[in-house]
PDB file of N, CA and C in Angstrom:
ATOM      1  N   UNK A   1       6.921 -16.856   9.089  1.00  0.00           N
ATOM      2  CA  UNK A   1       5.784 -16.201   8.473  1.00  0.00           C
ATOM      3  C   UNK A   1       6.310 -15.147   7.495  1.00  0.00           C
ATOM      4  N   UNK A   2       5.782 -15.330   6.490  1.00  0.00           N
ATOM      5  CA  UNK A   2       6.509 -14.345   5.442  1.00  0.00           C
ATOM      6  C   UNK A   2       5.174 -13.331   5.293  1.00  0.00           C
ATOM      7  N   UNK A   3       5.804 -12.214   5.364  1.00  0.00           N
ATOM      8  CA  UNK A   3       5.113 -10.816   5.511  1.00  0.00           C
ATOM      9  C   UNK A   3       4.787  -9.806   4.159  1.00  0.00           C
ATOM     10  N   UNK A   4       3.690  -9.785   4.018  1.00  0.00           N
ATOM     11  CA  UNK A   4       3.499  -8.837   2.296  1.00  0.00           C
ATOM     12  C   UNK A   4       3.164  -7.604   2.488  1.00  0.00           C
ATOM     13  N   UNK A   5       3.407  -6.524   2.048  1.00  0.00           N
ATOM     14  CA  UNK A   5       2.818  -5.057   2.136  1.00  0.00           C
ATOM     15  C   UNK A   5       2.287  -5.444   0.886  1.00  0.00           C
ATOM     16  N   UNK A   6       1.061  -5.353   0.643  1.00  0.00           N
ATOM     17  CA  UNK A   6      -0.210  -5.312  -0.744  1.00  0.00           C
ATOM     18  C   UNK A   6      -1.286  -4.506  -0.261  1.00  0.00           C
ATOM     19  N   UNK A   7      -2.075  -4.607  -1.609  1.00  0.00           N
ATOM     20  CA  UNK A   7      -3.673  -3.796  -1.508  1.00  0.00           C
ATOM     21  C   UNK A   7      -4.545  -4.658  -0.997  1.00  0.00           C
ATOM     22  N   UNK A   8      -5.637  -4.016  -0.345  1.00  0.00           N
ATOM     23  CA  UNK A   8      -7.013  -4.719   0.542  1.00  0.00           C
ATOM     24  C   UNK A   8      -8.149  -4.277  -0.161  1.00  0.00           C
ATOM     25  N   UNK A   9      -9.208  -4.568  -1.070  1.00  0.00           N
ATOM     26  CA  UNK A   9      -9.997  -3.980  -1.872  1.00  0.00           C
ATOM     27  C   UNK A   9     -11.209  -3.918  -0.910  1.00  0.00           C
ATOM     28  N   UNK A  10     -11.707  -2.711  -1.169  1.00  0.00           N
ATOM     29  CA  UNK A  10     -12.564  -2.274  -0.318  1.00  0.00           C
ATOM     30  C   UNK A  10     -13.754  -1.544  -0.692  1.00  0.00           C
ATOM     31  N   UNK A  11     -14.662  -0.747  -0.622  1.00  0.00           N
ATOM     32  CA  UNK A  11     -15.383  -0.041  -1.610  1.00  0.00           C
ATOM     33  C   UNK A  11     -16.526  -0.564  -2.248  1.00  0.00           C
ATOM     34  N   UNK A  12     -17.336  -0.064  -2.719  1.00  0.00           N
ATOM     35  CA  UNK A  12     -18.309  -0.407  -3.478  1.00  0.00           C
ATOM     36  C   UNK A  12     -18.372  -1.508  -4.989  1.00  0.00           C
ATOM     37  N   UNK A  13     -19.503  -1.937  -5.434  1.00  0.00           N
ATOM     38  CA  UNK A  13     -19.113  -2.299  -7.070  1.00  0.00           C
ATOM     39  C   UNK A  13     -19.168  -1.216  -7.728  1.00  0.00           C
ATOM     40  N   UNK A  14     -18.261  -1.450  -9.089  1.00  0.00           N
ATOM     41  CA  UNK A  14     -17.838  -0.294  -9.375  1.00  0.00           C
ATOM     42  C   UNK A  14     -17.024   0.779  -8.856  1.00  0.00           C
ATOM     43  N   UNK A  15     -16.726   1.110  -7.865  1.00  0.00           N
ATOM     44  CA  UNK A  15     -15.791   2.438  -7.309  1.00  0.00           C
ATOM     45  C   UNK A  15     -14.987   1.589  -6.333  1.00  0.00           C
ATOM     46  N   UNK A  16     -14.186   0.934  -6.690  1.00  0.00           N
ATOM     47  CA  UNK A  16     -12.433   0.483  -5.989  1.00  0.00           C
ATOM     48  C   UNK A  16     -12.312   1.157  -5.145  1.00  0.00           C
ATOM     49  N   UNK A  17     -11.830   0.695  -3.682  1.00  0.00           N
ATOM     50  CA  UNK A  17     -10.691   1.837  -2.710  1.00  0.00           C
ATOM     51  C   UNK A  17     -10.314   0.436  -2.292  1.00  0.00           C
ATOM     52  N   UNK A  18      -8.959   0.906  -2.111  1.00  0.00           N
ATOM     53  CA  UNK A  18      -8.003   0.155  -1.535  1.00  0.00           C
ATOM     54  C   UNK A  18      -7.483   0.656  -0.623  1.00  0.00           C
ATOM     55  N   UNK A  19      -7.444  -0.265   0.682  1.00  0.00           N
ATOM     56  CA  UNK A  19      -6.334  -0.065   1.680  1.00  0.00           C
ATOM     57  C   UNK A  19      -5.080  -0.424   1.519  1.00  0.00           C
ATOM     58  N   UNK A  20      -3.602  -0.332   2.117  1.00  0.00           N
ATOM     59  CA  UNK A  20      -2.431  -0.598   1.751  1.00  0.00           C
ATOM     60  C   UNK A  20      -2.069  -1.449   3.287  1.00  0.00           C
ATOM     61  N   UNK A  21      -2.515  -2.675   3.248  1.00  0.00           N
ATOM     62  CA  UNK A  21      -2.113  -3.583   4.700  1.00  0.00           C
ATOM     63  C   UNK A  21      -0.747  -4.185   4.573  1.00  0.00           C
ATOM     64  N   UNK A  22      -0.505  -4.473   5.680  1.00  0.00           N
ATOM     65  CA  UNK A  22       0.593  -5.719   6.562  1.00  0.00           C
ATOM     66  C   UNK A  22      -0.117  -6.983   6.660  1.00  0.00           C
ATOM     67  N   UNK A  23       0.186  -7.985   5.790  1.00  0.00           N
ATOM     68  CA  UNK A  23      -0.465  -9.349   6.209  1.00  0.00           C
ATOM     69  C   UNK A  23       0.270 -10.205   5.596  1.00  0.00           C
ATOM     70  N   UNK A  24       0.317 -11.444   6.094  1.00  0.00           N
ATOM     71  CA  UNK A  24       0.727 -12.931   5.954  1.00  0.00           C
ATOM     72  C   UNK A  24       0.499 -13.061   4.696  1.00  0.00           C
ATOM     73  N   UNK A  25       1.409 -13.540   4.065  1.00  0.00           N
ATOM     74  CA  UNK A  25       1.278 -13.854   2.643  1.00  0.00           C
ATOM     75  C   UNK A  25       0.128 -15.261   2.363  1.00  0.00           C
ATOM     76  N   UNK A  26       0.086 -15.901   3.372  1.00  0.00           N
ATOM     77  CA  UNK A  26      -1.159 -16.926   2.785  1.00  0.00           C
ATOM     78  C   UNK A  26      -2.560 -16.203   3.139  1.00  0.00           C
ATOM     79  N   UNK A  27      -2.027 -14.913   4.015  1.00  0.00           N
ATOM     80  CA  UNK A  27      -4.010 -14.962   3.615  1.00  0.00           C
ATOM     81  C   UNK A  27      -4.541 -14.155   2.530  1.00  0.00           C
ATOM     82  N   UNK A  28      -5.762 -14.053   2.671  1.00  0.00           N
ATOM     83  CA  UNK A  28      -6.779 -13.922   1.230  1.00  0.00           C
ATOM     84  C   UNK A  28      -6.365 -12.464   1.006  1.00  0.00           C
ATOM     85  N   UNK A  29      -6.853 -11.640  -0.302  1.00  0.00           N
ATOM     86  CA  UNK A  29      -6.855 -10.375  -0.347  1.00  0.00           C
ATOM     87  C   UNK A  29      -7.684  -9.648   0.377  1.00  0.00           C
ATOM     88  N   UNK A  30      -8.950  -9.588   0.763  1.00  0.00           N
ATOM     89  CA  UNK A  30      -9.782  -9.105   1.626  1.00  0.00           C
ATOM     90  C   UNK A  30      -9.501  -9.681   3.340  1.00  0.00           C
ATOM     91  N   UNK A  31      -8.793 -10.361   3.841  1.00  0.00           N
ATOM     92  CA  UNK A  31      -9.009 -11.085   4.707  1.00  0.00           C
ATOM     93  C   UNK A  31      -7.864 -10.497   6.355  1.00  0.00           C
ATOM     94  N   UNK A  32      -7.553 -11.478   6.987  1.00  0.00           N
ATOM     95  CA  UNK A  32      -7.019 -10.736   8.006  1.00  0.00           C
ATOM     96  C   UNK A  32      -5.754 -10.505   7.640  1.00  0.00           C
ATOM     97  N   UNK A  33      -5.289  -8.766   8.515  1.00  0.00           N
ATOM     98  CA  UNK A  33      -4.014  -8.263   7.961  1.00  0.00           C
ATOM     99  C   UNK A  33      -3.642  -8.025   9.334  1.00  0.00           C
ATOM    100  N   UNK A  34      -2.268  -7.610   9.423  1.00  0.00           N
ATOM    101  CA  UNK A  34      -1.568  -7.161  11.119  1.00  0.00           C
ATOM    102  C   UNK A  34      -2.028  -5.665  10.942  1.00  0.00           C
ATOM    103  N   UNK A  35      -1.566  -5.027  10.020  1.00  0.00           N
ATOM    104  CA  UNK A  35      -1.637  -3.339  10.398  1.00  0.00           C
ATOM    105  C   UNK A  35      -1.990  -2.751   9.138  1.00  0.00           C
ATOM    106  N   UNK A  36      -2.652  -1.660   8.817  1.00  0.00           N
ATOM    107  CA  UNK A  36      -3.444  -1.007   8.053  1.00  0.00           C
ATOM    108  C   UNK A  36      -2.628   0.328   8.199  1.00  0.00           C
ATOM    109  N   UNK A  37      -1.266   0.372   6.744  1.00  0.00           N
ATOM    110  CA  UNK A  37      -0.860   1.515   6.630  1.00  0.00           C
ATOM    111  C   UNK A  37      -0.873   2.771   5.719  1.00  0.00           C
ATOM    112  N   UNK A  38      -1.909   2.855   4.947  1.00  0.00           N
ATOM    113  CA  UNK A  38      -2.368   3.504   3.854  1.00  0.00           C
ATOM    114  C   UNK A  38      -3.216   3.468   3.205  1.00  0.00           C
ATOM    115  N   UNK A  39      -3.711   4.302   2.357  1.00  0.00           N
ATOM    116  CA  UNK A  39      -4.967   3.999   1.342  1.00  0.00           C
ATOM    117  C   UNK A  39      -4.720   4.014  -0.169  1.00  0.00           C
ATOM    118  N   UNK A  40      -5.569   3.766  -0.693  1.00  0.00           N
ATOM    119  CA  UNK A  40      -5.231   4.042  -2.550  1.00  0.00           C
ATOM    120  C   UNK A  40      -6.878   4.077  -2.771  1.00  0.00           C
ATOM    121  N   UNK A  41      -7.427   5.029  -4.335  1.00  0.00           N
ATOM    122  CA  UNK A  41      -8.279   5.872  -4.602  1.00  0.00           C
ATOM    123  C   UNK A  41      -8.464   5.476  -5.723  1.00  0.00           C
ATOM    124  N   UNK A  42      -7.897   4.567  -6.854  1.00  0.00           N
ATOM    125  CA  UNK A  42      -7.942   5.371  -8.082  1.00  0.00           C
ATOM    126  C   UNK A  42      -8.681   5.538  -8.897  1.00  0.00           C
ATOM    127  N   UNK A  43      -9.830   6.382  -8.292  1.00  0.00           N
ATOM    128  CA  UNK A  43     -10.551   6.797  -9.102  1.00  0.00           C
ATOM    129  C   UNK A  43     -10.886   8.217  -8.625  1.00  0.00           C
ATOM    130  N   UNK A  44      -9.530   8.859  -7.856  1.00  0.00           N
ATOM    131  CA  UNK A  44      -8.799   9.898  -7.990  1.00  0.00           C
ATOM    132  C   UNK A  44      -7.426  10.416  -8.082  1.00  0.00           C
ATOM    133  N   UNK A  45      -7.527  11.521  -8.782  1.00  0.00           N
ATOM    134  CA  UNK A  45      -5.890  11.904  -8.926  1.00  0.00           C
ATOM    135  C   UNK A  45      -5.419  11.992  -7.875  1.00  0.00           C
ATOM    136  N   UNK A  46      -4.233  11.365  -7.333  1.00  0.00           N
ATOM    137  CA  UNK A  46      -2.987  11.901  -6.096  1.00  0.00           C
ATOM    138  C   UNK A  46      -3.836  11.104  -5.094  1.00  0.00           C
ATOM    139  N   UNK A  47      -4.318  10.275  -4.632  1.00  0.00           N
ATOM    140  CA  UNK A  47      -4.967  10.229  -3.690  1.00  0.00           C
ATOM    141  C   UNK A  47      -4.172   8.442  -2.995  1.00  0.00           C
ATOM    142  N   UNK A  48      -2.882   8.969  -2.976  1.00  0.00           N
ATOM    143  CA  UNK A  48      -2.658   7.198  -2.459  1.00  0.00           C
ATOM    144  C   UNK A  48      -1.558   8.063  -1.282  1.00  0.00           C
ATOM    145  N   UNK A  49      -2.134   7.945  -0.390  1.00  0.00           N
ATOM    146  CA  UNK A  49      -1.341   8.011   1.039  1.00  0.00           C
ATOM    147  C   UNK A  49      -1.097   6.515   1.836  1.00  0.00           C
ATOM    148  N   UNK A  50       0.083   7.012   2.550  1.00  0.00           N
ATOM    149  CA  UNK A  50       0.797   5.854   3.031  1.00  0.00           C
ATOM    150  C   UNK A  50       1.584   6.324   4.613  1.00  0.00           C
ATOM    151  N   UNK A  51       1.849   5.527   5.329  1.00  0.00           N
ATOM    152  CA  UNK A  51       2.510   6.100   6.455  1.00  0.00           C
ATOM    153  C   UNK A  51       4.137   5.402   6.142  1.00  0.00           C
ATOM    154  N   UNK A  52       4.879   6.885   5.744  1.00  0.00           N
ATOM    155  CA  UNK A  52       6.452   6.321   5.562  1.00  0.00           C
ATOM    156  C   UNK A  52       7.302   5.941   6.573  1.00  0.00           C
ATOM    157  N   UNK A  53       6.968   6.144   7.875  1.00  0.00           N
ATOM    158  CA  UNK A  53       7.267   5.402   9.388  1.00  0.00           C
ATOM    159  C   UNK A  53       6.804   3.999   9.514  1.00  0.00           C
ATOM    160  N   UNK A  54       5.967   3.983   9.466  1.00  0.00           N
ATOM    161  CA  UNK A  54       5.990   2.355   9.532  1.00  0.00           C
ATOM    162  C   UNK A  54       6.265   1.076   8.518  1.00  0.00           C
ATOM    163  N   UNK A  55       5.913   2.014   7.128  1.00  0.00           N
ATOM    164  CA  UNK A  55       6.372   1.600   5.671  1.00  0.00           C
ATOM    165  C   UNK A  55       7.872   1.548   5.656  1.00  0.00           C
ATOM    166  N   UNK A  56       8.676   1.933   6.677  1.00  0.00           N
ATOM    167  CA  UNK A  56      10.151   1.720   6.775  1.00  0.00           C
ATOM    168  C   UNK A  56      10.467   0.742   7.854  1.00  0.00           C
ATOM    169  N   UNK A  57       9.302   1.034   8.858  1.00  0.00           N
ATOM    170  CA  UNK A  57       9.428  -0.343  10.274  1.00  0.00           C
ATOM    171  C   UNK A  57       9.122  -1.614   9.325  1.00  0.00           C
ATOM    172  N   UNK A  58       8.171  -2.300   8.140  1.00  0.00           N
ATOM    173  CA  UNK A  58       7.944  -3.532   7.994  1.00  0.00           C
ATOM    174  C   UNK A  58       8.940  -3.781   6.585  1.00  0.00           C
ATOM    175  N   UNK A  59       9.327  -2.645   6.368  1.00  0.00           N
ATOM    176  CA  UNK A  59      10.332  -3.234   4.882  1.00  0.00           C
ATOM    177  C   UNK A  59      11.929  -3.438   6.206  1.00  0.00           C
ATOM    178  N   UNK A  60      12.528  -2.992   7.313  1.00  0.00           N
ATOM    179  CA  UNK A  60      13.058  -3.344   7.650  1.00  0.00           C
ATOM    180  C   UNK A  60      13.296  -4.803   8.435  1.00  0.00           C
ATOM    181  N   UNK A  61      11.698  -4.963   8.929  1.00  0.00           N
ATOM    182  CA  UNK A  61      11.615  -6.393   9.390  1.00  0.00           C
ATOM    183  C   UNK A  61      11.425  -7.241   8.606  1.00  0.00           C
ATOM    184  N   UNK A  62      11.211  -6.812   6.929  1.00  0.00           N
ATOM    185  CA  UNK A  62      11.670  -8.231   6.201  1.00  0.00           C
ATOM    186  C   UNK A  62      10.627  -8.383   5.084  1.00  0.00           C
ATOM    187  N   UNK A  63       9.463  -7.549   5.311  1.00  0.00           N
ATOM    188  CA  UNK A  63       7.906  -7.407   4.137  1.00  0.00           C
ATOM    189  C   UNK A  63       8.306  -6.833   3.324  1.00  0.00           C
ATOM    190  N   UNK A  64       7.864  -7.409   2.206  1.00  0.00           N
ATOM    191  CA  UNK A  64       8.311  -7.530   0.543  1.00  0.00           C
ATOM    192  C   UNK A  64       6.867  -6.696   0.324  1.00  0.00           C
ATOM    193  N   UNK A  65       7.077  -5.276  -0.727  1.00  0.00           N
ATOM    194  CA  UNK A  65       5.971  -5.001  -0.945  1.00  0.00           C
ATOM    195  C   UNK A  65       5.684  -5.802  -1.722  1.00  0.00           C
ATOM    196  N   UNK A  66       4.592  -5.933  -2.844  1.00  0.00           N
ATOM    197  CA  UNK A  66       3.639  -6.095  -3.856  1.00  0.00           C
ATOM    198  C   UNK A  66       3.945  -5.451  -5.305  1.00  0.00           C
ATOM    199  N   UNK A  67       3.676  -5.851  -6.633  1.00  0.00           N
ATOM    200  CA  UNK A  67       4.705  -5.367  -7.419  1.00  0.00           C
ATOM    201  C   UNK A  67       3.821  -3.556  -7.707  1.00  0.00           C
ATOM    202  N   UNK A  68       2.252  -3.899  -7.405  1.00  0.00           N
ATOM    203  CA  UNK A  68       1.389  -2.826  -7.661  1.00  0.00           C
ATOM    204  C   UNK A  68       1.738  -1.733  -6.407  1.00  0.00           C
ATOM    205  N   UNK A  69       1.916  -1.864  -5.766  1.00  0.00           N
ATOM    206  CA  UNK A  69       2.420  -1.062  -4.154  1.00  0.00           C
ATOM    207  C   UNK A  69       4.185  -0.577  -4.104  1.00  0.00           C
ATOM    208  N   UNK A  70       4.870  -1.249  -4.864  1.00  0.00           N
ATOM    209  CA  UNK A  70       5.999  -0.885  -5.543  1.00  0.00           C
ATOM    210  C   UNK A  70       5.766   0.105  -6.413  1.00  0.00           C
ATOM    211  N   UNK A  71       4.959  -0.095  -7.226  1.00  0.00           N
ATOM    212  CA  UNK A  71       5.001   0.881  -7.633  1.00  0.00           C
ATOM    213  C   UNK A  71       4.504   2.084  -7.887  1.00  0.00           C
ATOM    214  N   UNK A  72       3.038   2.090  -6.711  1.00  0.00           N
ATOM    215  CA  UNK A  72       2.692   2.901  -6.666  1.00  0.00           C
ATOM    216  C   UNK A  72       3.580   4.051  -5.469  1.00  0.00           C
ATOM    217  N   UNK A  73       4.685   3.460  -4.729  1.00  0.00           N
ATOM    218  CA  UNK A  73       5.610   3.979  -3.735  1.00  0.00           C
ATOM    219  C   UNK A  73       6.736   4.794  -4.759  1.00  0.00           C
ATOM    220  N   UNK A  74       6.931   4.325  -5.600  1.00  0.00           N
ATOM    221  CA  UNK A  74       7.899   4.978  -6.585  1.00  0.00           C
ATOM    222  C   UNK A  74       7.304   5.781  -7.523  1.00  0.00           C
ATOM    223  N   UNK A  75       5.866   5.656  -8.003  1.00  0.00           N
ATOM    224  CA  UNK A  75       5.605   6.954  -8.508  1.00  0.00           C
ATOM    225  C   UNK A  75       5.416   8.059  -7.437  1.00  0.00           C
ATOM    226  N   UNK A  76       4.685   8.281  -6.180  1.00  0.00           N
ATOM    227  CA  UNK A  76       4.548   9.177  -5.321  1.00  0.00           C
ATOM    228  C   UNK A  76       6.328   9.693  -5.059  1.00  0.00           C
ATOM    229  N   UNK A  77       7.105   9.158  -4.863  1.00  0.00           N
ATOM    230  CA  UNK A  77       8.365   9.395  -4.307  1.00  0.00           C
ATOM    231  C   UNK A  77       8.512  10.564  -5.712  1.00  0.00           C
ATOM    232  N   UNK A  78       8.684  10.036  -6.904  1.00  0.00           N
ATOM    233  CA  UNK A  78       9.316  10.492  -8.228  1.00  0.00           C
ATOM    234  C   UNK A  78       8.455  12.008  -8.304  1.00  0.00           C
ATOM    235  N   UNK A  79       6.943  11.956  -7.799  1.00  0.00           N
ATOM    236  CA  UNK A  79       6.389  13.349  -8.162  1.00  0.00           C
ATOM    237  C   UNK A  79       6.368  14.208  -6.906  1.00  0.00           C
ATOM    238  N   UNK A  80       6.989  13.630  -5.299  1.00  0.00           N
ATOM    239  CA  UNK A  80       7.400  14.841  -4.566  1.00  0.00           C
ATOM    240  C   UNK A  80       8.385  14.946  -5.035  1.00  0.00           C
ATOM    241  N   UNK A  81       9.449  14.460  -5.709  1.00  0.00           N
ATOM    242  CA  UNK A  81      10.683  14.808  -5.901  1.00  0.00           C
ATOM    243  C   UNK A  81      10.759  15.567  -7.128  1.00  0.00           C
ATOM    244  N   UNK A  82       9.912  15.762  -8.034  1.00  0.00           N
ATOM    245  CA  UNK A  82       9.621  16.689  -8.755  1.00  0.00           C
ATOM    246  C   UNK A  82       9.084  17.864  -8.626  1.00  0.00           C
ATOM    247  N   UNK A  83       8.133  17.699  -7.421  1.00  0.00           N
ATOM    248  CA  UNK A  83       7.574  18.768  -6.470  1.00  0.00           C
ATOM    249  C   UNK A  83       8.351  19.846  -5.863  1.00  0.00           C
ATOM    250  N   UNK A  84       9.707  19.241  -5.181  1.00  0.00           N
ATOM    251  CA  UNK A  84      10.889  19.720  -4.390  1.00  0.00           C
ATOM    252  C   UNK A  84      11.754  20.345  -5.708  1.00  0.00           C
ATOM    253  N   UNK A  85      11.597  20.278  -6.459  1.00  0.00           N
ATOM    254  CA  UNK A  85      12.640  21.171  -7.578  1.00  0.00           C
ATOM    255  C   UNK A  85      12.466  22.206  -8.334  1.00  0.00           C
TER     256      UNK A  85
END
């Protein structure tokens, strides 16, 4: 079973929220996921939280994020680390 960290669209029409799940790469985007580790907003500033404990438990067991979840993990990283200086 090959494992994806991606977005779960959620929310209203018009106003997007996304969850950040654990699920099987054949299933649907809305559909069943193993674990529910974050959210995304954007249709606010800063607002994409994630749990970096378990976001390190499923990239070690082998889940490939998503190229949009990539990179929304590397902008948050780049602006605490701008934060910290």
């Amino acid at each position: 079973m090959a494992v994806h960290i991606r977005l779960a669209r959620a929310g209203a029409k018009k106003k997007p929220f996304y969850r950040i799940v654990v699920t099987d790469q054949r299933s649907p985007r809305g559909g069943r996921f193993l674990e529910n580790i974050g959210t995304f907003d954007p249709l606010r500033e800063g607002s994409f939280t994630i749990d970096a404990a378990r976001l390190a438990y499923w990239q070690g067991t082998g889940a490939q994020a998503s190229d949009t979840v990539a990179h929304l993990i590397k902008a948050t990283a780049k602006k605490a680390l701008a934060a910290a200086k």
